[in-house]
PDB file of N, CA and C in Angstrom:
ATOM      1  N   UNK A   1       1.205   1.991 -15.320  1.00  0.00           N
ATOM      2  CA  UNK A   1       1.289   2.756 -14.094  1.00  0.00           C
ATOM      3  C   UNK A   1       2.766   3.019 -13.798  1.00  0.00           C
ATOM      4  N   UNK A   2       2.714   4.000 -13.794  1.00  0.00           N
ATOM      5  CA  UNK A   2       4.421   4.660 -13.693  1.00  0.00           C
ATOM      6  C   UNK A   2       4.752   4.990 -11.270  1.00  0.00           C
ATOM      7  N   UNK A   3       5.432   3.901 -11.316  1.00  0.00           N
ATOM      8  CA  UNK A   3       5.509   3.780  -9.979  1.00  0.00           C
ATOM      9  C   UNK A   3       6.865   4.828  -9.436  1.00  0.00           C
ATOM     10  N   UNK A   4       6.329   5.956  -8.335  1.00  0.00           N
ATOM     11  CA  UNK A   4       7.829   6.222  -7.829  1.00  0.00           C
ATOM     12  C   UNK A   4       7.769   5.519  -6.464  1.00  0.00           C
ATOM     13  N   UNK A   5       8.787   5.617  -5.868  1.00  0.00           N
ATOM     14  CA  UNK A   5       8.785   5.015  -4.600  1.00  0.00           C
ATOM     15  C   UNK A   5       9.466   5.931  -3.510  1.00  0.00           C
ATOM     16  N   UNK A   6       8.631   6.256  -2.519  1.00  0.00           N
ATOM     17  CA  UNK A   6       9.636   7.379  -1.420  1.00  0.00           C
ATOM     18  C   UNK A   6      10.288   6.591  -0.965  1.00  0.00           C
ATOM     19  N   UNK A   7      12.016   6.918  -0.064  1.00  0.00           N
ATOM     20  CA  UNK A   7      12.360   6.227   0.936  1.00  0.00           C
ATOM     21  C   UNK A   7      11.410   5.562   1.900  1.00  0.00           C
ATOM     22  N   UNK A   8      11.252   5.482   2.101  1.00  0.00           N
ATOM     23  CA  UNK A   8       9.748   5.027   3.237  1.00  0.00           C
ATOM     24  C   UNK A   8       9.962   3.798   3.044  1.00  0.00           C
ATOM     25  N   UNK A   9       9.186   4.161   1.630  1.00  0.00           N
ATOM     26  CA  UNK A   9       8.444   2.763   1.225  1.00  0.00           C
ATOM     27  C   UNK A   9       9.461   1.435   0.657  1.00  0.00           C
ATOM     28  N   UNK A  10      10.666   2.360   0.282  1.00  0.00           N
ATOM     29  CA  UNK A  10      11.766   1.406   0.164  1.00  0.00           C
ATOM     30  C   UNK A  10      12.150   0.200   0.994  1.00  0.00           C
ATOM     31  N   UNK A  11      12.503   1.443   2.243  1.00  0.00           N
ATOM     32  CA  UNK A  11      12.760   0.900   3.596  1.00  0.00           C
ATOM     33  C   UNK A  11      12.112  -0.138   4.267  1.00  0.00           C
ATOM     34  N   UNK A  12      11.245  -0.241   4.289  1.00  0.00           N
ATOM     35  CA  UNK A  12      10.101  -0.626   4.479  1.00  0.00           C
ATOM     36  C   UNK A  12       9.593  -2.042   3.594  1.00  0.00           C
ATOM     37  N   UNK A  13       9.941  -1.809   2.254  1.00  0.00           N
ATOM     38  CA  UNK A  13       9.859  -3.247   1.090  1.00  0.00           C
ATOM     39  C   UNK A  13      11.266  -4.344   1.857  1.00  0.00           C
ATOM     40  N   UNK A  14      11.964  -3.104   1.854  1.00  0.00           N
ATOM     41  CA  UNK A  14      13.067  -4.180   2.166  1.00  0.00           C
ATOM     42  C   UNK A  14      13.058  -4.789   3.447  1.00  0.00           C
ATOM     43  N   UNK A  15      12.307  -4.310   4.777  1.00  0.00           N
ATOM     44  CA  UNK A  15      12.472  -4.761   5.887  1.00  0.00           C
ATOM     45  C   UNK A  15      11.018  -5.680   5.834  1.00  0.00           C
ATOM     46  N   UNK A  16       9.777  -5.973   5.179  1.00  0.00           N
ATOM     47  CA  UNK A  16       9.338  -6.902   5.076  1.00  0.00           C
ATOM     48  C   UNK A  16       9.556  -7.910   3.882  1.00  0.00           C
ATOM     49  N   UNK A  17      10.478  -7.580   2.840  1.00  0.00           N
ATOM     50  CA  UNK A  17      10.480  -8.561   1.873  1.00  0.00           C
ATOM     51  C   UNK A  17       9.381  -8.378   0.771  1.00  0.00           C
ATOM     52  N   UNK A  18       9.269  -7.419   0.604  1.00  0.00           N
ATOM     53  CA  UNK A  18       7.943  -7.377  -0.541  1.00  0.00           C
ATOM     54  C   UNK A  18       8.761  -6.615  -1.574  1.00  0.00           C
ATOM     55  N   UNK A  19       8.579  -6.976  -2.944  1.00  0.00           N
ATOM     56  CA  UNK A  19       9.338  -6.749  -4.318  1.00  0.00           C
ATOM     57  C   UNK A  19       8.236  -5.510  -5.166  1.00  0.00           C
ATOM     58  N   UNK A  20       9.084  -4.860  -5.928  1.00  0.00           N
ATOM     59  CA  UNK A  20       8.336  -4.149  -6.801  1.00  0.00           C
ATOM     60  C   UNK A  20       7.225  -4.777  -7.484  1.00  0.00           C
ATOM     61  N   UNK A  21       7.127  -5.792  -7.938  1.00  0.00           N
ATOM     62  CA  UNK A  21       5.987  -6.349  -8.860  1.00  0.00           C
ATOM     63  C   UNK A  21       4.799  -6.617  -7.586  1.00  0.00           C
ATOM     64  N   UNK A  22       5.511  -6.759  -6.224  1.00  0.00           N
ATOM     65  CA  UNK A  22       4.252  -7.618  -4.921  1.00  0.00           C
ATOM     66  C   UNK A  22       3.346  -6.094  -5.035  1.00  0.00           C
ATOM     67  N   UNK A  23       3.913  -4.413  -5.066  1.00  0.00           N
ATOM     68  CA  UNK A  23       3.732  -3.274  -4.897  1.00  0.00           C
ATOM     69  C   UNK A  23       2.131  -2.861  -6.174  1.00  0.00           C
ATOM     70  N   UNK A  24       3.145  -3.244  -6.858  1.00  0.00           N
ATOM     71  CA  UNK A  24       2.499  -3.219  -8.312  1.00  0.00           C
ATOM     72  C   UNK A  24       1.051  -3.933  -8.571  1.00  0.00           C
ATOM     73  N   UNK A  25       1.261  -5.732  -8.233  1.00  0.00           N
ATOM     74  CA  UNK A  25      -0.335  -6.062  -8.510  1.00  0.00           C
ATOM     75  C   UNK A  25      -0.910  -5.852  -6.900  1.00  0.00           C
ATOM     76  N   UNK A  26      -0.693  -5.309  -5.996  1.00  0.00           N
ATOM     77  CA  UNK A  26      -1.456  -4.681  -4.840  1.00  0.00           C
ATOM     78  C   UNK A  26      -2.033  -3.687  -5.655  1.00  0.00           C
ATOM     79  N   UNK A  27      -2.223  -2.631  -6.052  1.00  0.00           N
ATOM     80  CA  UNK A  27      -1.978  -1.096  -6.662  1.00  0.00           C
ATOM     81  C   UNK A  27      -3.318  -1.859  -7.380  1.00  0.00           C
ATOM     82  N   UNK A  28      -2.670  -2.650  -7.821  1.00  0.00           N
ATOM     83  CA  UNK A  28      -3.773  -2.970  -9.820  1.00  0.00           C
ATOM     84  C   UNK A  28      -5.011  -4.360  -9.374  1.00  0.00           C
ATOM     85  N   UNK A  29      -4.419  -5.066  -8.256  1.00  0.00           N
ATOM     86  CA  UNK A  29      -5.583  -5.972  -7.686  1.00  0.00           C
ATOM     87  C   UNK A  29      -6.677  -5.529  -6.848  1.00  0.00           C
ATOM     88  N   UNK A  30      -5.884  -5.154  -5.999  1.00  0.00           N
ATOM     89  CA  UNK A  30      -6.259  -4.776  -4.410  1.00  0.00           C
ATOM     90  C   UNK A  30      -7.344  -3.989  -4.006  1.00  0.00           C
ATOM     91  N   UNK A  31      -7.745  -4.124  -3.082  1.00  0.00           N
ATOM     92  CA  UNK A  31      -8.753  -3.615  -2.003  1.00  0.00           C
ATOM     93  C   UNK A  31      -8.777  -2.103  -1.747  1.00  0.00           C
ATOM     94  N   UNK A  32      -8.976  -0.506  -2.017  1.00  0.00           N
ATOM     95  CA  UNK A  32      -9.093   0.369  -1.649  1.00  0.00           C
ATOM     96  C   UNK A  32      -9.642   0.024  -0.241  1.00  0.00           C
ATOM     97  N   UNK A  33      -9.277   0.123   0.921  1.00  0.00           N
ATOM     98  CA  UNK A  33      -9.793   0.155   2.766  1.00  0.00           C
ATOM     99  C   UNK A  33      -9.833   1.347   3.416  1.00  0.00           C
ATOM    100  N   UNK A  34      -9.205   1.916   2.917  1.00  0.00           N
ATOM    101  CA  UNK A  34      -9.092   3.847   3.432  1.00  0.00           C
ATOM    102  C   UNK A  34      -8.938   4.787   2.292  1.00  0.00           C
ATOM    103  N   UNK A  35      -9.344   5.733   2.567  1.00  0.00           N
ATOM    104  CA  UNK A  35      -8.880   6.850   1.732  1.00  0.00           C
ATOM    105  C   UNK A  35      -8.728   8.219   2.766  1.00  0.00           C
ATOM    106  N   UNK A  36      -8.018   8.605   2.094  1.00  0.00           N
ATOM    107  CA  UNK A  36      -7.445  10.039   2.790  1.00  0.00           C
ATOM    108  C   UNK A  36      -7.222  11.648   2.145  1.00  0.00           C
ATOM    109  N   UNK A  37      -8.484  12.046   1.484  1.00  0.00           N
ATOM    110  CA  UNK A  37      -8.999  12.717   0.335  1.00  0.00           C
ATOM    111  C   UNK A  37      -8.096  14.333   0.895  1.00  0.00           C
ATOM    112  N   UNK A  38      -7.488  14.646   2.242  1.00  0.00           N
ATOM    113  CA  UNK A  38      -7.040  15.837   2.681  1.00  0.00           C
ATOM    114  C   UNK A  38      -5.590  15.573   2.498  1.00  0.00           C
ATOM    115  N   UNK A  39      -5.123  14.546   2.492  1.00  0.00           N
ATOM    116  CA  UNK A  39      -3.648  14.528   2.047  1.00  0.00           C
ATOM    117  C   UNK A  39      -3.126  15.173   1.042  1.00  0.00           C
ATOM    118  N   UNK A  40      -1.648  16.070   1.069  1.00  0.00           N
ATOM    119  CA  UNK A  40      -1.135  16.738   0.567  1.00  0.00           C
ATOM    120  C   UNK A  40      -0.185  16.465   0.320  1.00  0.00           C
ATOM    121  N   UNK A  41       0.454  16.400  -1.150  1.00  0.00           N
ATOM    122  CA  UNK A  41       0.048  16.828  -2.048  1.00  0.00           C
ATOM    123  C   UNK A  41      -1.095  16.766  -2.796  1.00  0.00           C
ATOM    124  N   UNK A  42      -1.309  15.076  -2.906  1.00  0.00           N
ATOM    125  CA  UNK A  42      -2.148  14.551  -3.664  1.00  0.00           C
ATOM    126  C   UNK A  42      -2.857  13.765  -2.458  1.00  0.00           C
ATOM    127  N   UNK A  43      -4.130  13.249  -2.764  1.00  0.00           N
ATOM    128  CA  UNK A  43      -4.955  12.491  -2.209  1.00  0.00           C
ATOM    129  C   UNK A  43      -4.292  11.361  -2.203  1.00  0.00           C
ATOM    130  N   UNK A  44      -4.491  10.490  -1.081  1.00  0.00           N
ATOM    131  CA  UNK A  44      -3.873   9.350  -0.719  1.00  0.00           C
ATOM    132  C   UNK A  44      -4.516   7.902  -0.286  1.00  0.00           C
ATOM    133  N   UNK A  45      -4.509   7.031  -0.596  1.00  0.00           N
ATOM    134  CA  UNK A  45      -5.452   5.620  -0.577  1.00  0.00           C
ATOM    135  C   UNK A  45      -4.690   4.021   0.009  1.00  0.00           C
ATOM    136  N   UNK A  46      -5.033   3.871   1.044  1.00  0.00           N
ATOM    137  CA  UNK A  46      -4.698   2.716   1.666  1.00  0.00           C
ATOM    138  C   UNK A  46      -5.343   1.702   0.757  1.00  0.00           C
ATOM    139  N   UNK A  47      -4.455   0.316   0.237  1.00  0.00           N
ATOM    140  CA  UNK A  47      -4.873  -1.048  -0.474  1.00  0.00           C
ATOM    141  C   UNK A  47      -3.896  -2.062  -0.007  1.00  0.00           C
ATOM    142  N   UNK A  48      -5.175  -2.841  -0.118  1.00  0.00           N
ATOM    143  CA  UNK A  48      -4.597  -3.904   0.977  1.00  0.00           C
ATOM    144  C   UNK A  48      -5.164  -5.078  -0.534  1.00  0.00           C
ATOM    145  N   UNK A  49      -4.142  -6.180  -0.447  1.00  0.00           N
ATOM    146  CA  UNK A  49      -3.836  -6.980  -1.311  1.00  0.00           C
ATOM    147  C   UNK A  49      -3.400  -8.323  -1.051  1.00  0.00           C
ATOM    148  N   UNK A  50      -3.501  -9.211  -1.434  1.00  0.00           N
ATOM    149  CA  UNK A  50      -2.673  -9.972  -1.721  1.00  0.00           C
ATOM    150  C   UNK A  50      -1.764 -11.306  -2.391  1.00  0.00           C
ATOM    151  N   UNK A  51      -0.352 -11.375  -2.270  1.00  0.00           N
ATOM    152  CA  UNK A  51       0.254 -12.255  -2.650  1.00  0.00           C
ATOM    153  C   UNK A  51       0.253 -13.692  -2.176  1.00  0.00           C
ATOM    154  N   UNK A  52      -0.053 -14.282  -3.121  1.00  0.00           N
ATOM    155  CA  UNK A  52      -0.558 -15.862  -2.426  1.00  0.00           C
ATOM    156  C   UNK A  52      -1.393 -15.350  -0.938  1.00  0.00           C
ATOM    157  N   UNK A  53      -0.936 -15.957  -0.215  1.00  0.00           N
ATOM    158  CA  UNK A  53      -1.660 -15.997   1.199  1.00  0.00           C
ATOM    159  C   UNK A  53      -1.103 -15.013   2.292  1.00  0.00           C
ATOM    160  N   UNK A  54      -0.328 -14.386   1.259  1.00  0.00           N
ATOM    161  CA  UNK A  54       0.309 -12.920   2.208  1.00  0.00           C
ATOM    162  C   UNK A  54      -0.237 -11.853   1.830  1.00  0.00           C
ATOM    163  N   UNK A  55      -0.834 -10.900   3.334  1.00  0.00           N
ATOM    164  CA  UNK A  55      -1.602  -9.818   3.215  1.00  0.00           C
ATOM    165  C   UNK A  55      -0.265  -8.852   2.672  1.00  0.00           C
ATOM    166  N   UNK A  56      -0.559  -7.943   1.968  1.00  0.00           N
ATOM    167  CA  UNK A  56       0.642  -6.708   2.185  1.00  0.00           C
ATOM    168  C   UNK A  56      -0.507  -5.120   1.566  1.00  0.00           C
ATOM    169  N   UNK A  57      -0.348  -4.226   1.970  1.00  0.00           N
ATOM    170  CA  UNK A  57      -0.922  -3.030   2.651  1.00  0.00           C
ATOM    171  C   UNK A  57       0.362  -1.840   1.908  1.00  0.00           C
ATOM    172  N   UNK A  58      -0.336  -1.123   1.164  1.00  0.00           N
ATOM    173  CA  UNK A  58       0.339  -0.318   0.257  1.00  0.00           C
ATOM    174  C   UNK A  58      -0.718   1.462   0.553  1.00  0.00           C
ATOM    175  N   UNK A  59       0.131   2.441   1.153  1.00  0.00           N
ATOM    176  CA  UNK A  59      -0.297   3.724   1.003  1.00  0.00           C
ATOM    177  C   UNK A  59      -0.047   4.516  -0.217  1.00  0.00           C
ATOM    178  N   UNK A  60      -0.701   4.662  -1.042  1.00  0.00           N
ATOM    179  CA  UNK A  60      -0.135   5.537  -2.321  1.00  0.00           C
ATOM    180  C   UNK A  60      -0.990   6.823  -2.659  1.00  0.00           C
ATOM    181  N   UNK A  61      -0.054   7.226  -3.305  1.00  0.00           N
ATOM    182  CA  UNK A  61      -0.830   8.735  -4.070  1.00  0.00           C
ATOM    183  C   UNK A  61      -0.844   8.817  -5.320  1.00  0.00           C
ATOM    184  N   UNK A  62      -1.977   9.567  -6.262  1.00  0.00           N
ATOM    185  CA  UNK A  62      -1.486   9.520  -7.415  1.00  0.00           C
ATOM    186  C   UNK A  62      -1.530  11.222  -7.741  1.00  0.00           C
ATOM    187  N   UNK A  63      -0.696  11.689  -9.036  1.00  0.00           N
ATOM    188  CA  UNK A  63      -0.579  12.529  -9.492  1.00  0.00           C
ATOM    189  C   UNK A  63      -1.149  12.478 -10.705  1.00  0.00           C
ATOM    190  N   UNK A  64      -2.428  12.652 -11.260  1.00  0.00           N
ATOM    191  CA  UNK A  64      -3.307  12.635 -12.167  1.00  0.00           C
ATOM    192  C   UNK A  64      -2.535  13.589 -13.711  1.00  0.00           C
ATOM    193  N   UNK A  65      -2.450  14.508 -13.113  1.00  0.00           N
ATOM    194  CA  UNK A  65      -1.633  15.254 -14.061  1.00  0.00           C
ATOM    195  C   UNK A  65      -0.689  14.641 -14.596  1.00  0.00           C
ATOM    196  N   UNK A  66       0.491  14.249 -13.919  1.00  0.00           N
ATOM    197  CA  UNK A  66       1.661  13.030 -14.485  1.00  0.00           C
ATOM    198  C   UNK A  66       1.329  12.093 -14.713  1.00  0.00           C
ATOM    199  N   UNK A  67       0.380  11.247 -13.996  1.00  0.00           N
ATOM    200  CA  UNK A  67       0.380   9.783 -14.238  1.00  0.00           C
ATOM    201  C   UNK A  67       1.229   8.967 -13.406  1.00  0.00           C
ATOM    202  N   UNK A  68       1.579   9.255 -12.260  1.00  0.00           N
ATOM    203  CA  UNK A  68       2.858   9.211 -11.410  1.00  0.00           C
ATOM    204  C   UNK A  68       1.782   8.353 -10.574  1.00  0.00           C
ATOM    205  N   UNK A  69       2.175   7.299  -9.788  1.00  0.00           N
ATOM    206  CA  UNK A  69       1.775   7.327  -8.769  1.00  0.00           C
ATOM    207  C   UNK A  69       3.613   6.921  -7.430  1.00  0.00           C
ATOM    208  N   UNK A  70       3.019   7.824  -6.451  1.00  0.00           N
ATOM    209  CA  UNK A  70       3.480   7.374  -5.344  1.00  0.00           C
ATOM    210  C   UNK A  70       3.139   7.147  -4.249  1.00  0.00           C
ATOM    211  N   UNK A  71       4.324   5.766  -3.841  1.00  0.00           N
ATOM    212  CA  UNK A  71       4.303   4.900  -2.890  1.00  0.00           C
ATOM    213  C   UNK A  71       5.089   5.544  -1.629  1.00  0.00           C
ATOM    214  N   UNK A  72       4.418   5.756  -0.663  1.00  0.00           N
ATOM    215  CA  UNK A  72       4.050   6.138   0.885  1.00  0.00           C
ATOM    216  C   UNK A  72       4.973   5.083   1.171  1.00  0.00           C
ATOM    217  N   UNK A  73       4.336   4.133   2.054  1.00  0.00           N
ATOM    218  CA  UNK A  73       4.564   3.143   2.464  1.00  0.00           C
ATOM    219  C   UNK A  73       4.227   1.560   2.154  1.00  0.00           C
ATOM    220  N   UNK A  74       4.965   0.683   2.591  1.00  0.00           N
ATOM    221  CA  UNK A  74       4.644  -1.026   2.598  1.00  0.00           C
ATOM    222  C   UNK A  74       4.714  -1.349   3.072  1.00  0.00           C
ATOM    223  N   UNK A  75       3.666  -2.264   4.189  1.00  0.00           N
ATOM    224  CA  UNK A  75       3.793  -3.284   4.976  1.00  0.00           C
ATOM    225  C   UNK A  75       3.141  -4.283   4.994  1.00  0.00           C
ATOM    226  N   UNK A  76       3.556  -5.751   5.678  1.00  0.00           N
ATOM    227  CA  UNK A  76       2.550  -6.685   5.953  1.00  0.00           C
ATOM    228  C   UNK A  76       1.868  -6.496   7.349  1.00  0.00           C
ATOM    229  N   UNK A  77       1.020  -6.288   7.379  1.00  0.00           N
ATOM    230  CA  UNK A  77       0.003  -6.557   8.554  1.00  0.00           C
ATOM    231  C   UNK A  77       0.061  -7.686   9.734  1.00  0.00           C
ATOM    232  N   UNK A  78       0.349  -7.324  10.471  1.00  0.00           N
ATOM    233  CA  UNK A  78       0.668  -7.965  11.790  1.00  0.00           C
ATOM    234  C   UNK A  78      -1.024  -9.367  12.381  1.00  0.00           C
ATOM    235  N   UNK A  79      -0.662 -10.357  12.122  1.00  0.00           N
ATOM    236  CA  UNK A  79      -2.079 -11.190  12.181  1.00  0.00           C
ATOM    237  C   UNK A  79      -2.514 -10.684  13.932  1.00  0.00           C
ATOM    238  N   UNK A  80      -1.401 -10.477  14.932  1.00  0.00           N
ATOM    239  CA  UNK A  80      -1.890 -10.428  15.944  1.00  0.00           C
ATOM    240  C   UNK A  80      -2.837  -8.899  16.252  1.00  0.00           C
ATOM    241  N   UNK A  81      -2.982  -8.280  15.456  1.00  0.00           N
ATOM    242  CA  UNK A  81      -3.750  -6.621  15.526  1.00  0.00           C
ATOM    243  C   UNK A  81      -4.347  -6.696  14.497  1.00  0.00           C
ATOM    244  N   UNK A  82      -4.237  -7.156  13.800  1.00  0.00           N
ATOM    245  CA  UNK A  82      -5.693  -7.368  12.619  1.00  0.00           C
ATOM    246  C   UNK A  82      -6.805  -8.474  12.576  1.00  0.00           C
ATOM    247  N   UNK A  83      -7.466  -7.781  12.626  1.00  0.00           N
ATOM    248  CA  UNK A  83      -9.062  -8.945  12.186  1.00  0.00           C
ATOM    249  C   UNK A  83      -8.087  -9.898  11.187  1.00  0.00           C
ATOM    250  N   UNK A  84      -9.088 -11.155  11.234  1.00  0.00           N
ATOM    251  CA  UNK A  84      -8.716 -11.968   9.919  1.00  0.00           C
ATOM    252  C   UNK A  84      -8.658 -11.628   8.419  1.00  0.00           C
ATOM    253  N   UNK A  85      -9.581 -10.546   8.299  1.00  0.00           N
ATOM    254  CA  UNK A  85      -9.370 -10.271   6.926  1.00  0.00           C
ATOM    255  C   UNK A  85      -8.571  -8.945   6.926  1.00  0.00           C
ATOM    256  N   UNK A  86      -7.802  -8.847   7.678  1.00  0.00           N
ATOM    257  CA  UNK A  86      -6.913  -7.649   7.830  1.00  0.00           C
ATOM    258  C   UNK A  86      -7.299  -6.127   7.010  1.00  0.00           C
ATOM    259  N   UNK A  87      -8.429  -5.984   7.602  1.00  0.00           N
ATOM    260  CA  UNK A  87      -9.223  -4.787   7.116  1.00  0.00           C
ATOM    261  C   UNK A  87      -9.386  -3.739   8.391  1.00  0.00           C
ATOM    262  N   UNK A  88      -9.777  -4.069   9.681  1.00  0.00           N
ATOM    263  CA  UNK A  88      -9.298  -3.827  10.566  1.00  0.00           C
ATOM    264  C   UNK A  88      -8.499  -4.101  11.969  1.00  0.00           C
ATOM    265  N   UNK A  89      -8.538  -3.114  12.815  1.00  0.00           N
ATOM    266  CA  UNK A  89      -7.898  -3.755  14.204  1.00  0.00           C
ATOM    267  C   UNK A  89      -8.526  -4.337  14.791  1.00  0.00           C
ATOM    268  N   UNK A  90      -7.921  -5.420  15.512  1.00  0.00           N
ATOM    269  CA  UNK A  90      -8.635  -6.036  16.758  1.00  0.00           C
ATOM    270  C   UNK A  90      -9.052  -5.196  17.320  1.00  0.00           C
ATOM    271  N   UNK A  91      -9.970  -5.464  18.695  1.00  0.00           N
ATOM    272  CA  UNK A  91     -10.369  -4.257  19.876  1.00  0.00           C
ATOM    273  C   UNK A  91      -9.366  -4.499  20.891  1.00  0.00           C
TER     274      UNK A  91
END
């Protein structure tokens, strides 16, 4: 899997601490929880994953044609607004 990464998602790795490889087996482990089939360019898919006992939540797209995929965004999920299995929001 050939990973690009937008600023975003950079920004974002670096302000929670999550590494290219945490990005990577999210992508190749993880949970599809959303999809977003009208996104443009490419269709886009929320996966939620995780490292040891840390949730982390990856938006990506892929480019089928290239083989590209890109990374949107990264975050860890906030325990106080997520259900326990951080799939959704609290009410």
């Amino acid at each position: 899997m050939l990973l690009v990464f937008r600023v975003h998602a950079i920004q974002r790795m670096s302000q929670y601490g999550v590494g290219v490889e945490d990005v990577r087996h999210v992508l190749e482990q993880g949970e599809t929880i959303k999809s977003y089939p009208e996104d443009k360019p490419y269709p886009s898919l929320l996966v939620l994953g995780w490292r040891e006992t840390r949730p982390i939540r990856v938006v990506a797209a892929d480019d089928t044609r290239t083989g590209e995929t890109f990374v949107i965004t990264v975050y860890e999920p906030t325990p106080l607004l997520w259900e326990p299995d951080f799939r959704r929001k609290r009410p």
